[in-house]
N, C-alpha and C. Protein backbone atom coordinates (compact mmCIF):
# COMPACT_ATOMS: atom_id res chain seq x y z
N UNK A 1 -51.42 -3.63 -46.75
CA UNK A 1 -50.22 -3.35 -45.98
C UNK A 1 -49.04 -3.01 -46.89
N UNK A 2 -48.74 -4.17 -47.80
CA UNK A 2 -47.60 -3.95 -49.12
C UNK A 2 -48.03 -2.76 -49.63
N UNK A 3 -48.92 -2.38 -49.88
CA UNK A 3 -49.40 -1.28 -50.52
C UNK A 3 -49.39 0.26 -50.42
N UNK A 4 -49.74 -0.29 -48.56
CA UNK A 4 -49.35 1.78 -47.77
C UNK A 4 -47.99 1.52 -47.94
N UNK A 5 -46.86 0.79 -47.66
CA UNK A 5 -45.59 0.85 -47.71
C UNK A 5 -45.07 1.72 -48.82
N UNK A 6 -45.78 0.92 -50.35
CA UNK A 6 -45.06 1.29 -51.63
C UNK A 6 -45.65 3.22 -51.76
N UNK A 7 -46.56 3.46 -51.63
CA UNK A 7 -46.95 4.59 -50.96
C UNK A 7 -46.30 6.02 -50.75
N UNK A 8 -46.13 5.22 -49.44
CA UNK A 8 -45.28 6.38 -48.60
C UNK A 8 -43.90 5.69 -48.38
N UNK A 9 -42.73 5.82 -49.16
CA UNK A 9 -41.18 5.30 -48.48
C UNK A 9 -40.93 6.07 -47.38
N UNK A 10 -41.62 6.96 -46.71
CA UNK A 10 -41.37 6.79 -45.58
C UNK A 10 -41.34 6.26 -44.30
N UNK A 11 -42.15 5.35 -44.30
CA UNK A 11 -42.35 4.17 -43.37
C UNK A 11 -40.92 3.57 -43.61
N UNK A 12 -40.21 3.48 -44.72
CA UNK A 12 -39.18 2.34 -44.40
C UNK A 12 -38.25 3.32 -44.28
N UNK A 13 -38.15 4.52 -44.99
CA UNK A 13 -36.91 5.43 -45.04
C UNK A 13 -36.75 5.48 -43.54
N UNK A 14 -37.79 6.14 -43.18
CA UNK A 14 -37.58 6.88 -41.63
C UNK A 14 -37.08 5.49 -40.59
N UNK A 15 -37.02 4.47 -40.24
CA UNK A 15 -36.53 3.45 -39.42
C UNK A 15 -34.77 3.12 -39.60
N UNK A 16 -35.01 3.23 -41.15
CA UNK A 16 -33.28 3.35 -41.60
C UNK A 16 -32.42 4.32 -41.29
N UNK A 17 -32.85 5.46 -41.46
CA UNK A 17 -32.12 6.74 -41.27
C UNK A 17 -32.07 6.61 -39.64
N UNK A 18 -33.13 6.34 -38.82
CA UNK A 18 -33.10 6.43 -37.64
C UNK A 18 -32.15 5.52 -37.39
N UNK A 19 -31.85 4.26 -37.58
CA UNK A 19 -30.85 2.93 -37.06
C UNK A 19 -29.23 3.43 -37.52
N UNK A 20 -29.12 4.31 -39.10
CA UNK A 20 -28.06 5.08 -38.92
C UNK A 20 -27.30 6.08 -38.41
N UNK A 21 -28.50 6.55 -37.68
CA UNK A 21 -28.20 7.98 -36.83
C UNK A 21 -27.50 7.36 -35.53
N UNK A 22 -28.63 6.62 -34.62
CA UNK A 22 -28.14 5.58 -33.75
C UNK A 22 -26.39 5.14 -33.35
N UNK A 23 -26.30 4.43 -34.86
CA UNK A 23 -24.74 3.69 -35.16
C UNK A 23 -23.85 4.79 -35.08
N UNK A 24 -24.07 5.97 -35.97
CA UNK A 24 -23.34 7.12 -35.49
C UNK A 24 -22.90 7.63 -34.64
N UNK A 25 -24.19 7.48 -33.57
CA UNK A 25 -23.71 7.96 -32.36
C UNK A 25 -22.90 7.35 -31.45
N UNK A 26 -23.28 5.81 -31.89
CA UNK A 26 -22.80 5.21 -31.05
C UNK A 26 -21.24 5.17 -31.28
N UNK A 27 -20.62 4.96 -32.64
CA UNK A 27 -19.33 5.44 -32.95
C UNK A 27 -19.08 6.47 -32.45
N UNK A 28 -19.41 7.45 -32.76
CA UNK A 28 -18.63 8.78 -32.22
C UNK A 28 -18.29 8.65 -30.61
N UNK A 29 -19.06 8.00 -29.80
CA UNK A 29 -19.32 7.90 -28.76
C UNK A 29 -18.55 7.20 -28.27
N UNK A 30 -18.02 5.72 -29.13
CA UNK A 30 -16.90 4.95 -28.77
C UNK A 30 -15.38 5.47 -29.01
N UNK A 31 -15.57 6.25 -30.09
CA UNK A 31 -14.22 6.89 -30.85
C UNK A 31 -13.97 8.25 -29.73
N UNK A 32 -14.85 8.38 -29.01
CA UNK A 32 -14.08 9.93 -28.24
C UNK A 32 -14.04 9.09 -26.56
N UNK A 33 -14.21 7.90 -26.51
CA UNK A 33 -13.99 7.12 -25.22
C UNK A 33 -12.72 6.81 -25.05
N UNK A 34 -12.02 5.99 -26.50
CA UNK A 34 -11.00 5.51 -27.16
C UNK A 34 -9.81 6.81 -26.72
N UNK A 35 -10.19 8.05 -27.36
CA UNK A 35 -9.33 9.42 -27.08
C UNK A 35 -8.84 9.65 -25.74
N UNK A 36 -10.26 9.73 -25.33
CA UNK A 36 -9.73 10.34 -23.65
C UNK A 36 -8.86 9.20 -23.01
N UNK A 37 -9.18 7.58 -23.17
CA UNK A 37 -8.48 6.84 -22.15
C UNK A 37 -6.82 7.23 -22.92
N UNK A 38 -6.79 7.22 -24.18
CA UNK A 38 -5.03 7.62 -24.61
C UNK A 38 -4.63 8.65 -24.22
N UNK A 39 -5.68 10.25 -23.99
CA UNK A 39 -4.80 11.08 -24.13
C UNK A 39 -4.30 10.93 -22.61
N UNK A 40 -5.17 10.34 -21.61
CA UNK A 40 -5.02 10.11 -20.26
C UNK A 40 -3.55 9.46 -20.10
N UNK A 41 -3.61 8.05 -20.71
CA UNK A 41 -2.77 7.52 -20.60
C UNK A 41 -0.82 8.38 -21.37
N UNK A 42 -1.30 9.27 -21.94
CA UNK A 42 -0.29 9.87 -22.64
C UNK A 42 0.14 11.11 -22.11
N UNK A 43 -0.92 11.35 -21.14
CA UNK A 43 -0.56 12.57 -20.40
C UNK A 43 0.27 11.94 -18.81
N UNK A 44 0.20 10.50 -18.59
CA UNK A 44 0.38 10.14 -17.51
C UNK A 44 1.97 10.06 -17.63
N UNK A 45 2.25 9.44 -19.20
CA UNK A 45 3.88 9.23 -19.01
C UNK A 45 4.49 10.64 -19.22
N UNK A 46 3.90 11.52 -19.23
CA UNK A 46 5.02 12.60 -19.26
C UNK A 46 4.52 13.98 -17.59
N UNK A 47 4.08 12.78 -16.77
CA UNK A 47 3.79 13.52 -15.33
C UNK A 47 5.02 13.70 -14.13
N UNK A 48 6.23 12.49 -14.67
CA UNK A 48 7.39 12.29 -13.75
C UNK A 48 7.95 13.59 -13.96
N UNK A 49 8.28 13.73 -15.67
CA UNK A 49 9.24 14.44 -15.69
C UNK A 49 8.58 16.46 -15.52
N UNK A 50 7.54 16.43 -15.95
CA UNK A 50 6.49 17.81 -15.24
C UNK A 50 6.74 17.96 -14.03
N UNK A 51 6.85 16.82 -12.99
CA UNK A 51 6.83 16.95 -11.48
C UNK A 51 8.73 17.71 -11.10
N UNK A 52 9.04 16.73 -11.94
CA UNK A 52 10.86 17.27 -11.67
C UNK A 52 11.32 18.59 -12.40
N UNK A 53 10.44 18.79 -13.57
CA UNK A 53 10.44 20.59 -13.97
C UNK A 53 10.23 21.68 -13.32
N UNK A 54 8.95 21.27 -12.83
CA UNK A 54 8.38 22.08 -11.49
C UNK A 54 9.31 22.44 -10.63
N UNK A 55 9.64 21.17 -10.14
CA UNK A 55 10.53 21.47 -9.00
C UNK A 55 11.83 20.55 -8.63
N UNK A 56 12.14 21.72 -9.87
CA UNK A 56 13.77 21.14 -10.17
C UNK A 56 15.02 21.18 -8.66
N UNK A 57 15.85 19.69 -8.88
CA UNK A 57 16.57 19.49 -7.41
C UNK A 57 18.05 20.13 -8.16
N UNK A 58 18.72 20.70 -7.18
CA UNK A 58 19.97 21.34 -7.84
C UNK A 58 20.91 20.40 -8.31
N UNK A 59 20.86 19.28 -8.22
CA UNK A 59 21.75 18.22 -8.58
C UNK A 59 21.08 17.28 -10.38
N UNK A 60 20.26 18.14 -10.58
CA UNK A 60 19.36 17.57 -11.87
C UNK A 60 19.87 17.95 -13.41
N UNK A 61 20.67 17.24 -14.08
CA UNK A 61 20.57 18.28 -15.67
C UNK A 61 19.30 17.78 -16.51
N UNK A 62 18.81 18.66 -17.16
CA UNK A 62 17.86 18.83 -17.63
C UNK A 62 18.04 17.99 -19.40
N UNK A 63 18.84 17.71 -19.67
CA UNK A 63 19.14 17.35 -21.22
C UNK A 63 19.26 15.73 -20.82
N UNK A 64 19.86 15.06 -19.65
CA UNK A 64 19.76 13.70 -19.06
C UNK A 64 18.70 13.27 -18.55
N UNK A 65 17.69 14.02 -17.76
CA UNK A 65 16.65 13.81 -17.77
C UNK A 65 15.82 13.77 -18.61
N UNK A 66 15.62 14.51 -19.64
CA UNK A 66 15.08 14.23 -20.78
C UNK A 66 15.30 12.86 -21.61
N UNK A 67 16.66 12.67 -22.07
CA UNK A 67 16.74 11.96 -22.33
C UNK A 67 16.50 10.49 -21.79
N UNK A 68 16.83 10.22 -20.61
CA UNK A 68 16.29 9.01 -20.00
C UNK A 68 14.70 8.88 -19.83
N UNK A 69 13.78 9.92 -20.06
CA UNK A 69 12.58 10.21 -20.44
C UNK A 69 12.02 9.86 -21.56
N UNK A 70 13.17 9.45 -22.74
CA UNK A 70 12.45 9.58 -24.18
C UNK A 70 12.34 8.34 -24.71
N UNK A 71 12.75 7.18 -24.40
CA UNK A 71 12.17 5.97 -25.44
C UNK A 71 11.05 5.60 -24.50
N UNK A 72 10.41 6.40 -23.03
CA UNK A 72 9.11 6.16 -22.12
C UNK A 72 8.27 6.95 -23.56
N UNK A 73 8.52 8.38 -23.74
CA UNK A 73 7.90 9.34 -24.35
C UNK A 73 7.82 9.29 -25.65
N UNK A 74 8.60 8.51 -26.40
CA UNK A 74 8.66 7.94 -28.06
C UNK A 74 7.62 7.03 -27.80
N UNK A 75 7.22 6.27 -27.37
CA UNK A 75 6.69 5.02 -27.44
C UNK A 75 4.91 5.60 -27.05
N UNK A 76 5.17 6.62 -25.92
CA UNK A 76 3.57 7.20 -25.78
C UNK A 76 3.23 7.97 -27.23
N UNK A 77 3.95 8.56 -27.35
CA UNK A 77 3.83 9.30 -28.81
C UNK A 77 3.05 8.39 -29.98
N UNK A 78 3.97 7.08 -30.41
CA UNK A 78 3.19 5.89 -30.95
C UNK A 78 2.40 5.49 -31.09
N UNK A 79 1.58 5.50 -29.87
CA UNK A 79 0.38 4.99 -29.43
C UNK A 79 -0.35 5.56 -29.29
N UNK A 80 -0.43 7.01 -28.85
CA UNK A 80 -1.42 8.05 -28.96
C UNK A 80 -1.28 9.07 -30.43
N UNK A 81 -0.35 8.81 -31.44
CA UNK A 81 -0.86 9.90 -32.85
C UNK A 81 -1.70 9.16 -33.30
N UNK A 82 -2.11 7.84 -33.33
CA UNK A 82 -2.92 7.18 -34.32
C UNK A 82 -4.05 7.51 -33.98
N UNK A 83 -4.89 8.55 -32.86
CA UNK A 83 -6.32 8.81 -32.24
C UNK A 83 -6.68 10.43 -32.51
N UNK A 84 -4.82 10.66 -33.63
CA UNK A 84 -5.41 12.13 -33.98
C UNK A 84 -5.90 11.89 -35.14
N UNK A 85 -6.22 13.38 -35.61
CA UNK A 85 -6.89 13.34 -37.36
C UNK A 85 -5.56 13.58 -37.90
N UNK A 86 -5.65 13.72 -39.58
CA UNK A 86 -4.24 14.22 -40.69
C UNK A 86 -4.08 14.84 -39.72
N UNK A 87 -4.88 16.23 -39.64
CA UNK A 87 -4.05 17.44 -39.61
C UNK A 87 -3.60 18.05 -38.27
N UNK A 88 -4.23 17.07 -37.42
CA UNK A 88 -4.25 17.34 -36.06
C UNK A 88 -2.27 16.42 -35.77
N UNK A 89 -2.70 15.17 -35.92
CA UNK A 89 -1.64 14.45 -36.04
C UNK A 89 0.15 15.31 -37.06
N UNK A 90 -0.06 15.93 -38.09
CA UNK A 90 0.91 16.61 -38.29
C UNK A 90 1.53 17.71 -37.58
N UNK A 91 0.92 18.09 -37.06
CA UNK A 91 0.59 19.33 -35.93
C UNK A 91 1.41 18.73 -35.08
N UNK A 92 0.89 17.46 -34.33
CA UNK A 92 1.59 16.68 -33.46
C UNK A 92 2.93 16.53 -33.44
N UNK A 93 3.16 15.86 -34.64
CA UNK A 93 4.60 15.46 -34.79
C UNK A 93 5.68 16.50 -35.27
N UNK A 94 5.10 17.99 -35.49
CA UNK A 94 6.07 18.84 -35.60
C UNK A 94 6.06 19.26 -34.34
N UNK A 95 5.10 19.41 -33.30
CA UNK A 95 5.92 19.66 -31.72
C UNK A 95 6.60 18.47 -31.15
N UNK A 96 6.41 17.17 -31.74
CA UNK A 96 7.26 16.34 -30.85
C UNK A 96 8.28 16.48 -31.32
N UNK A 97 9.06 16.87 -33.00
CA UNK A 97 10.19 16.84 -33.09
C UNK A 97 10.65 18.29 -32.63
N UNK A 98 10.03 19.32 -32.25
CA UNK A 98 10.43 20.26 -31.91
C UNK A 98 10.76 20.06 -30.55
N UNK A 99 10.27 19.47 -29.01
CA UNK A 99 10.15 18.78 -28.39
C UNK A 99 11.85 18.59 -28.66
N UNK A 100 12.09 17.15 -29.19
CA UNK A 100 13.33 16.91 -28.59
C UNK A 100 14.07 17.11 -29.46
N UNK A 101 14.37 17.45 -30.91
CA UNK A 101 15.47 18.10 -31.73
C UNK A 101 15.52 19.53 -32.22
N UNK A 102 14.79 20.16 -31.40
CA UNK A 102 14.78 21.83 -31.33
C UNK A 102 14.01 22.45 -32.22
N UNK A 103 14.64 23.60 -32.62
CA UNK A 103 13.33 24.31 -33.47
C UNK A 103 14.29 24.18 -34.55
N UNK A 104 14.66 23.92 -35.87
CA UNK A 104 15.59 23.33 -36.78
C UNK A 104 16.89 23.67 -36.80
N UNK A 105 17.68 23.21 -35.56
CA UNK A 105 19.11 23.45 -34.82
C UNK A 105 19.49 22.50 -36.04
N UNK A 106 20.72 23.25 -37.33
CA UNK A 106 20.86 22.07 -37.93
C UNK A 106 22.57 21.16 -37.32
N UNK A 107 22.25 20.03 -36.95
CA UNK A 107 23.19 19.57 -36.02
C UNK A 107 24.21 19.15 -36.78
N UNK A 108 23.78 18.42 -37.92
CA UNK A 108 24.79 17.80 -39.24
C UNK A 108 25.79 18.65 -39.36
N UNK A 109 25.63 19.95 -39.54
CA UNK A 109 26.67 21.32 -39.83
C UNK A 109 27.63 21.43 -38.88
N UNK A 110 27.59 20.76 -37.71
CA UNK A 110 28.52 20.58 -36.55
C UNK A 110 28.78 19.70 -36.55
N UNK A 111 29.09 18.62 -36.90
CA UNK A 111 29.24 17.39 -37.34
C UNK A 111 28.55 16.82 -35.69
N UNK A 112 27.54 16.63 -35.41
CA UNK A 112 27.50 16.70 -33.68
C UNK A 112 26.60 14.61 -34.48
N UNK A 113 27.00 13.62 -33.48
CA UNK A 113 26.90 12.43 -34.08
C UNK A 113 25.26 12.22 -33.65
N UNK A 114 24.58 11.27 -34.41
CA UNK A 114 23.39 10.99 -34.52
C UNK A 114 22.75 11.03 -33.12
N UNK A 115 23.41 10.51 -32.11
CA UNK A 115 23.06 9.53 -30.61
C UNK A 115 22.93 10.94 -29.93
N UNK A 116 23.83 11.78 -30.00
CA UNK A 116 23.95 13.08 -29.59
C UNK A 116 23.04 14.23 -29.80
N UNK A 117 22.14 14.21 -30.69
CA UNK A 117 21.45 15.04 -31.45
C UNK A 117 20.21 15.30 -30.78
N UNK A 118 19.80 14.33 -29.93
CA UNK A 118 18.38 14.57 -28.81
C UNK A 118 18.53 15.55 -27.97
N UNK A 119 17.75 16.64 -28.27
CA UNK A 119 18.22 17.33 -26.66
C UNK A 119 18.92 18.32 -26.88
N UNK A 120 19.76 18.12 -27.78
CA UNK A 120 20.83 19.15 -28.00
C UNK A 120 20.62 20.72 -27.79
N UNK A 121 19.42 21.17 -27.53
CA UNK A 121 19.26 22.48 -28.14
C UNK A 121 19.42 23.29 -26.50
N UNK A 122 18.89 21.91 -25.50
CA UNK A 122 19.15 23.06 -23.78
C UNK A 122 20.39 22.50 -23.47
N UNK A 123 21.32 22.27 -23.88
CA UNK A 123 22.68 22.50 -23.17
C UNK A 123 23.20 23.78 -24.06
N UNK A 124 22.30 24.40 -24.73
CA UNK A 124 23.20 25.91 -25.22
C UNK A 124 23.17 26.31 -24.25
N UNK A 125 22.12 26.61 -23.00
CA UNK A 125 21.95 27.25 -22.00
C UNK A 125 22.80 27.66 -21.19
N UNK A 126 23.05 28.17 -20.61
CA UNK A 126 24.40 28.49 -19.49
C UNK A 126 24.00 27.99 -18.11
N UNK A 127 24.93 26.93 -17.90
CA UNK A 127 24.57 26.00 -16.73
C UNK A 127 24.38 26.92 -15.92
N UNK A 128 24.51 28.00 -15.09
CA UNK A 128 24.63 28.58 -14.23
C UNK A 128 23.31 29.26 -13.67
N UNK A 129 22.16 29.19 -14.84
CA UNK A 129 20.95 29.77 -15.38
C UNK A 129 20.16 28.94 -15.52
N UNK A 130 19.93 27.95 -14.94
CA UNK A 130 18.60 26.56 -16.14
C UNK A 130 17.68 27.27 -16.06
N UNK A 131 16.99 27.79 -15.43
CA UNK A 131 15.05 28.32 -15.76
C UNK A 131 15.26 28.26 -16.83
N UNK A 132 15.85 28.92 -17.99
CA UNK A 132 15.48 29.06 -19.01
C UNK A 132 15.22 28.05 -20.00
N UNK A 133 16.25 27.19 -19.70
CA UNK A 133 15.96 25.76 -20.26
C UNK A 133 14.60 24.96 -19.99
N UNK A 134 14.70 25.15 -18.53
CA UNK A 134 13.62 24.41 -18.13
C UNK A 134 12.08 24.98 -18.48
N UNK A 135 12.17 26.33 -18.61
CA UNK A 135 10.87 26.65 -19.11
C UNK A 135 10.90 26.35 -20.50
N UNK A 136 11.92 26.44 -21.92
CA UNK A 136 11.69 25.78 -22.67
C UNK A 136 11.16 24.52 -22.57
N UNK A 137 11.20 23.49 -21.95
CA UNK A 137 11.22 22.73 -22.22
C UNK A 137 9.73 22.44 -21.32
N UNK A 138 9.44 22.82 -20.92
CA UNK A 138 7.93 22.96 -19.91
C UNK A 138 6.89 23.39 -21.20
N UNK A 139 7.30 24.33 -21.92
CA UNK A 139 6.69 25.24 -22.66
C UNK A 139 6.58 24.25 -23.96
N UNK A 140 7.43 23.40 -24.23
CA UNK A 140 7.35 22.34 -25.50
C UNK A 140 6.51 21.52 -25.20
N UNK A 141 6.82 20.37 -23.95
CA UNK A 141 5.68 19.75 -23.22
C UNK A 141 4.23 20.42 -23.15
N UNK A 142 4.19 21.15 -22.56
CA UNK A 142 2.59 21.38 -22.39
C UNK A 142 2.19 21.88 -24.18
N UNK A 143 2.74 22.05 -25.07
CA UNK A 143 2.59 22.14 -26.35
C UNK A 143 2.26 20.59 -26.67
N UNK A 144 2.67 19.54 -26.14
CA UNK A 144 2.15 18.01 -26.88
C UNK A 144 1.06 17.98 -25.98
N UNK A 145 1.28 18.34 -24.94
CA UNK A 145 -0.07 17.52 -23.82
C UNK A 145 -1.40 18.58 -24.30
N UNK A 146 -1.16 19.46 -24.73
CA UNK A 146 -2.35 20.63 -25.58
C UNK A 146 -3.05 19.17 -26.54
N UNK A 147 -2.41 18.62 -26.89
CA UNK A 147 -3.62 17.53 -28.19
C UNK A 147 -4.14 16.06 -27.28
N UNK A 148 -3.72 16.24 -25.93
CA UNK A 148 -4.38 15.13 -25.01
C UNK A 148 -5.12 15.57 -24.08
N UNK A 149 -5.95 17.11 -24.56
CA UNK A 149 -6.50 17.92 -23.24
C UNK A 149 -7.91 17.08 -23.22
N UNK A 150 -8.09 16.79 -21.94
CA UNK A 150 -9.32 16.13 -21.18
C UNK A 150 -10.93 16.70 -22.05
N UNK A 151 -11.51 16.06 -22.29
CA UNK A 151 -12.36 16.57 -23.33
C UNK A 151 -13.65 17.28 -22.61
């Protein structure tokens, strides 16, 4: 018996490789379970303010809504980059800061104060006009919810 073993290492190779293939799968399997329930859950906190983009009420500004939106949407952010990869995750965090501090509006040069600086980029808009804001800002969103798409 000791003997066919020493033999052929395949008798023992092949059971090992097989029990690692297994574990593999079974990781991968847990690690893309892990994904979907975050990106779910990360796509859920940013469904209020999608619903009120859609179908914006004339009494709505769009830079207050946001903002009362964002320490919900900082905090999903938190919790769902750690389920990206490097490079997926860098990716990430240059649309979230694009998302809410524009595309590099430099604000310092206006002396415009720290607290103020969220958002800043759709009140250039001309109140009189929001679509345009609002599709920016539809168009940034569905740019983060792109790395929580349903697998």
């Amino acid at each position: 018996m000791i003997e066919g073993l020493l033999t052929n290492p395949w008798l023992i190779a092949g059971p090992v490789l097989l029990a690692c293939f297994g574990a593999y799968l079974v990781y991968r399997n847990n690690r893309l379970n892990r994904l979907a329930a975050a990106a779910a859950e990360f796509r859920n906190e940013f469904a209020s303010e999608l619903a009120a983009l859609r179908n914006p009420v004339a009494d709505m500004t769009l830079p207050e809504l946001l903002i009362n939106a964002f320490p919900r949407h900082s905090a999903a952010v938190e919790k769902f980059r750690h389920h990206l990869s490097r490079l997926r995750r860098r990716q990430f965090e240059t649309a979230w800061r694009r998302y809410h501090s524009g595309h590099g509006f430099d604000a310092d040069a206006f002396e415009i104060p720290k607290q103020d600086q969220l958002f800043v980029e759709y009140y250039a808009f001309v109140p009189g006009e929001p679509d345009m804001a609002i599709q920016l800002a539809l168009e940034r969103i569905n740019q983060l919810l792109s790395f929580a798409r349903q697998p």
